[in-house]
Protein backbone atom coordinates (compact mmCIF):
# COMPACT_ATOMS: atom_id res chain seq x y z
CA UNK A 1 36.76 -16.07 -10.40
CA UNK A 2 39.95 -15.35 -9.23
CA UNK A 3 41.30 -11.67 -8.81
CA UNK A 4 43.62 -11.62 -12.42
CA UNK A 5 39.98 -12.86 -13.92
CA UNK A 6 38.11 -10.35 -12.09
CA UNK A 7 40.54 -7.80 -12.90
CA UNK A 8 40.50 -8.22 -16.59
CA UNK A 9 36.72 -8.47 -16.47
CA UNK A 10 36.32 -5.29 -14.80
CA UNK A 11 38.90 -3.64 -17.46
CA UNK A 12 37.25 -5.45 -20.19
CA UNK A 13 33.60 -3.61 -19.05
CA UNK A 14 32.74 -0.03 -20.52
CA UNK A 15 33.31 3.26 -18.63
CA UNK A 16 30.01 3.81 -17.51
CA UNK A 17 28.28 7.70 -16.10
CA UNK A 18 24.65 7.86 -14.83
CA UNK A 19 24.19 11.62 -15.75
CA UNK A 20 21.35 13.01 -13.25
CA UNK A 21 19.67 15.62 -12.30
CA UNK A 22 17.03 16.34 -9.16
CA UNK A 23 14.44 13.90 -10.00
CA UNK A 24 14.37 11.21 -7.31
CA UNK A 25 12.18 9.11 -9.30
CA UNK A 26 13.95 9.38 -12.26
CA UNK A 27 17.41 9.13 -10.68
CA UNK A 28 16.23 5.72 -9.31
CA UNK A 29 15.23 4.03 -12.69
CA UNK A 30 18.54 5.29 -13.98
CA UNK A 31 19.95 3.68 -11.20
CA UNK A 32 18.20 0.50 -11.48
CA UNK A 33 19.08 -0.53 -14.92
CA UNK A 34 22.78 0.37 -14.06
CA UNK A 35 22.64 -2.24 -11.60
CA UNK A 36 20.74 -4.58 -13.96
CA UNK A 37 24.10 -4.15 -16.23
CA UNK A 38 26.22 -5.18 -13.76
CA UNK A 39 28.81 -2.94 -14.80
CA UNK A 40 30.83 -0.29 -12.82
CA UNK A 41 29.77 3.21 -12.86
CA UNK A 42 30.12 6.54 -11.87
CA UNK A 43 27.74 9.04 -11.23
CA UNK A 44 27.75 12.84 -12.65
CA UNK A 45 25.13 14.81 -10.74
CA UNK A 46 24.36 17.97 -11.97
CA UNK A 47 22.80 21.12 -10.41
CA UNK A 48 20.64 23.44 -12.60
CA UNK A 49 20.59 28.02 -12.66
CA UNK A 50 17.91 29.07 -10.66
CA UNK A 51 15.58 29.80 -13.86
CA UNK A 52 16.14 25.93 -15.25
CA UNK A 53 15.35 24.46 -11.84
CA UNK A 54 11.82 24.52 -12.79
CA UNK A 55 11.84 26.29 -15.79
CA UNK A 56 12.74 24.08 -19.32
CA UNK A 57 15.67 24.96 -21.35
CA UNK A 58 15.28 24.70 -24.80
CA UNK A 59 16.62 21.83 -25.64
CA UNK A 60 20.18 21.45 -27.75
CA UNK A 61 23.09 19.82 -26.56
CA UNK A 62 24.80 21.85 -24.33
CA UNK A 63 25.34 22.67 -20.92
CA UNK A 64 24.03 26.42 -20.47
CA UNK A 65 20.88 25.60 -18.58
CA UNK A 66 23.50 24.06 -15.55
CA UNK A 67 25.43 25.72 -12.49
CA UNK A 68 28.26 24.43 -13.27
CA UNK A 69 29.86 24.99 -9.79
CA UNK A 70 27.55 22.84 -7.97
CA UNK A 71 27.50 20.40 -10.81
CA UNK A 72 29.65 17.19 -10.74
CA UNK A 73 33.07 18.05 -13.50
CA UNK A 74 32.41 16.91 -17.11
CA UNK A 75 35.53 16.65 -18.64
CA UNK A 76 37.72 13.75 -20.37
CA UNK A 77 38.22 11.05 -20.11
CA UNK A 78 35.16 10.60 -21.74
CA UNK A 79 32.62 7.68 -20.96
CA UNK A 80 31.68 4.93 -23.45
CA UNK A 81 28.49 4.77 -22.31
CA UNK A 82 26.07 7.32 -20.56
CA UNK A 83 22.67 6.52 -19.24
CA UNK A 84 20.19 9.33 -18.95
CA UNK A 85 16.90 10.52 -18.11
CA UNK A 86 15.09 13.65 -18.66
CA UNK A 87 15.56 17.30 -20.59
CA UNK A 88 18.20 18.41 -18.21
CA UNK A 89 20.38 15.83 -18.13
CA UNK A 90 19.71 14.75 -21.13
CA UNK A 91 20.83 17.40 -22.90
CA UNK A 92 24.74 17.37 -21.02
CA UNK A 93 24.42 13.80 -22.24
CA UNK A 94 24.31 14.67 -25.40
CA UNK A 95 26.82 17.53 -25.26
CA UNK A 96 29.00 14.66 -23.67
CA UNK A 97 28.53 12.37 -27.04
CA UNK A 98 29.47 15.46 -29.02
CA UNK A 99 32.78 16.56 -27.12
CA UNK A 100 33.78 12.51 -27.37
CA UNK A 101 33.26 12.76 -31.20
CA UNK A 102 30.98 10.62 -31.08
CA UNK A 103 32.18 7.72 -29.58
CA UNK A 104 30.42 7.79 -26.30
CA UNK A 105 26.96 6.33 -26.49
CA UNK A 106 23.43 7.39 -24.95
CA UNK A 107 20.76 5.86 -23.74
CA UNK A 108 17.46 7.56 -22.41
CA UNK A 109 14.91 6.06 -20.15
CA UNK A 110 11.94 8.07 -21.54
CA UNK A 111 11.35 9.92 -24.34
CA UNK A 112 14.23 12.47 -26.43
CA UNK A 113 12.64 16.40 -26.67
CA UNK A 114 14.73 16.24 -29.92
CA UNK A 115 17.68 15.01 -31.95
CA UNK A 116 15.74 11.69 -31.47
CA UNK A 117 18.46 9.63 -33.65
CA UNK A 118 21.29 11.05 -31.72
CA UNK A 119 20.59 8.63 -28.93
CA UNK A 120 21.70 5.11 -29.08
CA UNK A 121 18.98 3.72 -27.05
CA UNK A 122 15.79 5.33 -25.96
CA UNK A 123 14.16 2.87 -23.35
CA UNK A 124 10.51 3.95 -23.60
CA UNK A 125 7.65 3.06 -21.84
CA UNK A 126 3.71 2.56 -22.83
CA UNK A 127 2.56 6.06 -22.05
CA UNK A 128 4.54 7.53 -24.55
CA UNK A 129 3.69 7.16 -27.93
CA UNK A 130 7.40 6.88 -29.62
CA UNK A 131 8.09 5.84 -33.52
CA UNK A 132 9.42 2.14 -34.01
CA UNK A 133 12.67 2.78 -34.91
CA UNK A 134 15.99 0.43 -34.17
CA UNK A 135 17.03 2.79 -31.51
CA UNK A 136 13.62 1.81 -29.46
CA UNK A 137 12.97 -0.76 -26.98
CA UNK A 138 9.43 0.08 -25.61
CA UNK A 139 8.93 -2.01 -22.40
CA UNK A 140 5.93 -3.22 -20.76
CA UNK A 141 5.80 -0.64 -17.68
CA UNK A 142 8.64 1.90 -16.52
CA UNK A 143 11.48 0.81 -14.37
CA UNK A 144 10.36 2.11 -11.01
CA UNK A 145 9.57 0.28 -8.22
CA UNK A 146 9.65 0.54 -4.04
CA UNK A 147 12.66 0.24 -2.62
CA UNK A 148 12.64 -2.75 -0.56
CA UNK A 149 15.01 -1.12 2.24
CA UNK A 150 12.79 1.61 3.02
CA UNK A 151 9.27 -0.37 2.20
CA UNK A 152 10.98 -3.01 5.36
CA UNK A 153 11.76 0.30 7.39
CA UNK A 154 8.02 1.45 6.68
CA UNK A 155 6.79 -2.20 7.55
CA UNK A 156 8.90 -2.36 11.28
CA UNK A 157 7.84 1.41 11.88
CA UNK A 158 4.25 1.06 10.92
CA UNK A 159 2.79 -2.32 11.25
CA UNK A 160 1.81 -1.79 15.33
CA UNK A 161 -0.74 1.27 14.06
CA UNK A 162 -1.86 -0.43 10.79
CA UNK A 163 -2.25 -3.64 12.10
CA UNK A 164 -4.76 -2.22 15.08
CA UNK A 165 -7.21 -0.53 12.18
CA UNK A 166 -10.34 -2.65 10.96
CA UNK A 167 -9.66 -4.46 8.32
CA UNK A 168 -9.24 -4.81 5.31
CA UNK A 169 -7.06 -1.81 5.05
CA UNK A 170 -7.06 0.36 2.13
CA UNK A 171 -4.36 2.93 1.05
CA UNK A 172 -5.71 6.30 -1.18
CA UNK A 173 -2.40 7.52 -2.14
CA UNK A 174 -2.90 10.98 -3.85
CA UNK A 175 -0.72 12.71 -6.32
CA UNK A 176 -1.30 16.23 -7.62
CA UNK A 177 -2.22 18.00 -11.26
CA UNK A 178 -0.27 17.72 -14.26
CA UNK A 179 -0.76 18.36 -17.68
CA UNK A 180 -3.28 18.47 -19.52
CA UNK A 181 -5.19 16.74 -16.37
CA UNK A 182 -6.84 19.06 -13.33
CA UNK A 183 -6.82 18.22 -9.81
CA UNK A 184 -9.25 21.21 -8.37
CA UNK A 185 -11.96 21.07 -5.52
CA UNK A 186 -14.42 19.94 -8.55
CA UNK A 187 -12.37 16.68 -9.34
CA UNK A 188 -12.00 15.93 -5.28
CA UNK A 189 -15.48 15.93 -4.91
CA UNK A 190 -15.71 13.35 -8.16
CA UNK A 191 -13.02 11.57 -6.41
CA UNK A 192 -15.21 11.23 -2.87
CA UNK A 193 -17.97 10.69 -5.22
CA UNK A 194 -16.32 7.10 -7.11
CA UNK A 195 -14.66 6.00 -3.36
CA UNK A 196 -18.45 6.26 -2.19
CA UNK A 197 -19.30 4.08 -5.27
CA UNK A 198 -16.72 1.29 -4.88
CA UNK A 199 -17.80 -2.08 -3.56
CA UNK A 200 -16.64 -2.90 0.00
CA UNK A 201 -14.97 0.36 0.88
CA UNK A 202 -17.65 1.11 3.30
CA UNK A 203 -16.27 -1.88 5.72
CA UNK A 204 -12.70 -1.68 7.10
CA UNK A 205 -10.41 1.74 6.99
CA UNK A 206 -9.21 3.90 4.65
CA UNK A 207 -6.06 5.46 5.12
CA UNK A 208 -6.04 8.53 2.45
CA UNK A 209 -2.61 9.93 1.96
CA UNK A 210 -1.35 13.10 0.10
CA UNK A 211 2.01 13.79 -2.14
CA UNK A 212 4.29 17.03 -2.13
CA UNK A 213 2.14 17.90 -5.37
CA UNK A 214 -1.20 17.72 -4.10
CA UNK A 215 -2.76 21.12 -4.20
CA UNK A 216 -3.81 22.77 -0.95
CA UNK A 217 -7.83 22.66 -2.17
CA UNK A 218 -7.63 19.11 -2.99
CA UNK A 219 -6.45 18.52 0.48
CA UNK A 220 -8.96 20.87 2.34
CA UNK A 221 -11.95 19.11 0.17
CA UNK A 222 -10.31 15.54 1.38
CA UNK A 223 -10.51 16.82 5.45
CA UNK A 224 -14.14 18.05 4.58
CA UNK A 225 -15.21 15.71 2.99
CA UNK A 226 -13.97 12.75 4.80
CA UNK A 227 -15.37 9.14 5.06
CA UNK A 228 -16.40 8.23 8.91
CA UNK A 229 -14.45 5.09 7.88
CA UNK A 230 -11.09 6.93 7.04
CA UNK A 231 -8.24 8.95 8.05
CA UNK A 232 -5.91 11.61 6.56
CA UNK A 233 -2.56 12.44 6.13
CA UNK A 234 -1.62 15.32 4.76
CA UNK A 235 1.72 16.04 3.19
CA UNK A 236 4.04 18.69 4.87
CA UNK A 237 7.35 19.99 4.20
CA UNK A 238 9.59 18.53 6.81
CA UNK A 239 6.82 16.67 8.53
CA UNK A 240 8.64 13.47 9.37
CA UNK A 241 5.43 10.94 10.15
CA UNK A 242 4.75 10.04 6.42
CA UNK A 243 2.94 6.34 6.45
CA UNK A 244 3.34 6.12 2.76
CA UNK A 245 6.08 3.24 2.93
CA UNK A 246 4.38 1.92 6.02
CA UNK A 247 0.77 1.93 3.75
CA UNK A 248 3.00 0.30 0.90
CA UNK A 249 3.98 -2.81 3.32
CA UNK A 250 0.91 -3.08 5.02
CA UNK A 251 -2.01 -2.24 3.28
CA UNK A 252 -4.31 -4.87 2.04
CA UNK A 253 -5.30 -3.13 -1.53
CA UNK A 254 -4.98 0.50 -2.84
CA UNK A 255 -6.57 3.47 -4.53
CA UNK A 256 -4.08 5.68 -6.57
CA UNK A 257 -5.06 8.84 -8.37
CA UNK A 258 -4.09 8.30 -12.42
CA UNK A 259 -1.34 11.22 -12.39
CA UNK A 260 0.73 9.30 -10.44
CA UNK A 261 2.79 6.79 -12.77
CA UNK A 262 5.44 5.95 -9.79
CA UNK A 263 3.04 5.37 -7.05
CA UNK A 264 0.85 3.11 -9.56
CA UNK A 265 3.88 1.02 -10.66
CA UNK A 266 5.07 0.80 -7.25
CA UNK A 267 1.82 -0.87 -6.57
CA UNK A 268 1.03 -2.98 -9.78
CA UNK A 269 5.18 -4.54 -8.98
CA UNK A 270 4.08 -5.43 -5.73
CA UNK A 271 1.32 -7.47 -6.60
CA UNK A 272 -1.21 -5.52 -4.46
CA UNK A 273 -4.84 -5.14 -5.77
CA UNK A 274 -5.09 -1.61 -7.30
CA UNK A 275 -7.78 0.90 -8.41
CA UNK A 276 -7.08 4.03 -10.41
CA UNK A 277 -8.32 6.90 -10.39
CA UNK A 278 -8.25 9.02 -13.76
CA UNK A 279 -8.13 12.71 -13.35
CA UNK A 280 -10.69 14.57 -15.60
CA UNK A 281 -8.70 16.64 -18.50
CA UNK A 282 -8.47 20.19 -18.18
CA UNK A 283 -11.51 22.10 -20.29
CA UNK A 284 -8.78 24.53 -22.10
CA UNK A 285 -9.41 24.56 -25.95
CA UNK A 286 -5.30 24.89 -26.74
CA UNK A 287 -4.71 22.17 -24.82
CA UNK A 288 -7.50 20.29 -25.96
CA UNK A 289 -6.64 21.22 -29.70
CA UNK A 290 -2.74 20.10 -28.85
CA UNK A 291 -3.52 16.88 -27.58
CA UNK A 292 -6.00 15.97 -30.38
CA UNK A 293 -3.29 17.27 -32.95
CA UNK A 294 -0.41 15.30 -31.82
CA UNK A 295 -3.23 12.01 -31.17
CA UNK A 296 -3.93 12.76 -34.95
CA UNK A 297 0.09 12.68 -36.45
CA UNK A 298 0.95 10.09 -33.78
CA UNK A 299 -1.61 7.67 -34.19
CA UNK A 300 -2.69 7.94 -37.01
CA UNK A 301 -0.70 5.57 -40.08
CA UNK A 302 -0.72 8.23 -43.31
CA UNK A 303 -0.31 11.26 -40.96
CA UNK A 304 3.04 9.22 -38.72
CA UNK A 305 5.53 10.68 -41.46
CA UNK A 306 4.71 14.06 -40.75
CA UNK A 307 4.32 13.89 -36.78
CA UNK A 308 8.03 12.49 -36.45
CA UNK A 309 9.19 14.52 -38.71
CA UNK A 310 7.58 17.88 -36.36
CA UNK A 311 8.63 15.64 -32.98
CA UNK A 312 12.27 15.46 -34.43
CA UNK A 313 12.85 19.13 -34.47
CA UNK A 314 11.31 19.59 -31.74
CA UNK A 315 8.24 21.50 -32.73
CA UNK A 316 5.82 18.93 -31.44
CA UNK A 317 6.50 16.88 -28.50
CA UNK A 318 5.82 12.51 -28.51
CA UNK A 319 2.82 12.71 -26.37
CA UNK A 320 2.31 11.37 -23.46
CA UNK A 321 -0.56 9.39 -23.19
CA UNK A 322 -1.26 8.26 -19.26
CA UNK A 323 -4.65 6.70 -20.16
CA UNK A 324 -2.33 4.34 -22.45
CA UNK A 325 -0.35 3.00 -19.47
CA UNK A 326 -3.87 2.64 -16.88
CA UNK A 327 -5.35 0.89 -20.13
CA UNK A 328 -2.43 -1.68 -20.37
CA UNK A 329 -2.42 -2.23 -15.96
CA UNK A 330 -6.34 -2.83 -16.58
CA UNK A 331 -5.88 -5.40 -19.68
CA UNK A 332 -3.19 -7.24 -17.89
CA UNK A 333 -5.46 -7.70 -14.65
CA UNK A 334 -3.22 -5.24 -12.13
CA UNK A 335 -5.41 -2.94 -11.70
CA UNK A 336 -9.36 -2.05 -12.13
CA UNK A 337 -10.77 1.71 -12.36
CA UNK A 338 -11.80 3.32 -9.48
CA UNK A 339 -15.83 2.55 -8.58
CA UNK A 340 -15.48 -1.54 -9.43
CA UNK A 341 -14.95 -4.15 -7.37
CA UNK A 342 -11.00 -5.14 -6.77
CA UNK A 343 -9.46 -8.14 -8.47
CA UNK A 344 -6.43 -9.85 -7.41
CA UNK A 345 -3.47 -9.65 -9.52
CA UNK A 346 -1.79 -12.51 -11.23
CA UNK A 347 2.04 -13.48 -9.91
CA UNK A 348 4.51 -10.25 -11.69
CA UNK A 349 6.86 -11.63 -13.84
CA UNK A 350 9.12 -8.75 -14.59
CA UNK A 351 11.62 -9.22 -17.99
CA UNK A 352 11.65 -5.43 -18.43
CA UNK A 353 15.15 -5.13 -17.21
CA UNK A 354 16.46 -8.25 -18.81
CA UNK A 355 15.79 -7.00 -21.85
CA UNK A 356 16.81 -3.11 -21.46
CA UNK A 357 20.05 -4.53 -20.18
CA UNK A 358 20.77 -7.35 -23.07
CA UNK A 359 19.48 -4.17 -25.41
CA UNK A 360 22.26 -1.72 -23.96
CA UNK A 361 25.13 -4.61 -24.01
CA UNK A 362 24.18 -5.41 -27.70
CA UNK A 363 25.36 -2.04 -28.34
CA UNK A 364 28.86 -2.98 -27.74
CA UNK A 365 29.24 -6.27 -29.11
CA UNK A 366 29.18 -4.26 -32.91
């Protein structure tokens, strides 16, 4: 193409902002649909007051739950298109739509808290159980995956200690509580207890890892309770000797705990045999009640109506439904359940971004 082609082509593509918060993860499925566009973009990161960091807003479209001095400038021109993920952001994206009268549009990796038809495109994934509506493209497994520059960096920097272990080597990569799951001394030792179970885990090494969010008793149970056959790493703030990249190019098959959708993604898109392991729900009757509740107007056809209707205005959330996405790895052959034998995976074919991106560029040929 030559450079008046290129220009016109580049004047001819929409304005683009990735509006993004302090989520790694979710900053890096933002960004990886944005590159699956091919368009230009720019990026508005925003900071968050001390109570919203890790506190929720309630959600409207606005931009009171940011510090707006440490917070990228949103002001005009205004973007045709924004791309967005998450409460935080999500909500300056849609204050963003409203201050452009409504000519910039949205789209959402996840799920909307509310004003679910505000958005122009929510790109949803299977553990959230979202209406079918035209503004929906559900995909087959969230966007994330390991980034290949640091997964080669982990493979140069780690494969003279993992390639001296017995083999075969398996990674335990261990994630932390979340709701409505627990992750206590109780569930560590029911953990231990499926490992011990699992054909063929006895021979070779296990190399157990844990996450910024594991909690400290889940971590003392793991160096207690230890296999003679494994080692641990446990996470540390500023501790600069993490092996999880170096376990993610090296290891021959892996053991993730069911919290974790990134980690278990990151495994299932690199073709590596995977086990989960599901965390045990929480024994709290509210949350119990909750989940059944929103199972019940969710799932259920005559009872739909009324659960979107509730999710709309925000008075009960989509649920999220992490069994749903384990169920689909398992049916597709990526992964087993921790306490079977290990399968191999079939070859990935990925179309998830194809069709995202031909479902955001659709919006503009109206």
């Amino acid at each position: 193409m030559n450079t008046s082609a290129s220009s016109n082509a580049e004047r001819a593509a929409p304005r683009v902002w990735l509006v993004i918060g302090d989520k790694l993860g979710d900053n890096a499925q933002v960004e990886i649909l944005a590159r699956a566009l091919g368009w230009p973009v720019e990026r508005r990161n925003l900071r968050f007051r001390s109570q919203y960091i890790y506190g929720k807003p309630r959600f409207r479209p606005s931009l009171y739950h940011l510090d707006r001095q440490a917070s990228d400038k949103l002001e005009p021109p205004w973007p045709d298109l924004v791309l967005t993920i998450g409460r935080r952001p999500s909500m300056a994206a849609l204050w963003i739509k409203r201050q452009s009268g409504g000519r910039t549009k949205v789209v959402i990796v996840g799920r909307p808290k509310k004003y679910f038809d505000e958005f122009d495109l929510v790109v949803g994934t299977p553990q959230y159980r979202l209406p079918d509506r035209s503004n929906v493209l559900t995909l087959d497994l969230p966007l994330m995956r390991a980034d290949m520059e640091r997964l080669e960096q982990g493979k140069q920097g780690w494969s003279g200690v993992m390639d001296a272990l017995p083999r075969p080597l398996t990674a335990v990569l261990v994630g932390g509580q979340t709701r409505p799951f627990r992750f206590d001394g109780e569930a560590t030792e029911e953990f231990l207890q499926k490992l011990s179970q699992t054909p063929d885990l006895s021979n070779g090494t296990i190399y157990i890892t844990t996450s910024r969010r594991t909690p400290r008793v889940v971590g003392d149970t793991l160096a207690h309770r230890l296999p003679s056959n494994a080692r641990l790493y446990r996470w540390e703030d500023g501790r600069g000797d993490n092996p999880y990249f170096g376990l993610l190019a090296c290891a021959d098959r892996f053991v993730v705990t069911g919290d974790s959708i990134s980690m278990m993604v990151e495994v299932a898109r690199l073709g590596r045999p995977l086990a989960i392991y599901p965390l045990p729900y929480r024994r709290s009757p509210i949350v119990s009640l909750y989940e059944r509740m929103t199972d019940l107007l969710h799932g259920r056809e005559a009872w739909r109506w009324l659960g979107e209707f509730l999710s709309d205005r925000g008075l009960i959330g989509y649920p999220r439904r992490l069994p749903d996405l384990h169920d689909r790895l398992v049916r597709q052959g990526r992964a087993v359940m921790l306490g079977t034998s290990f399968v191999e995976p079939p070859s990935f074919v990925d179309q998830d971004l194809d069709r995202a991106a031909a479902a955001i560029k659709k919006l503009f040929s109206r």
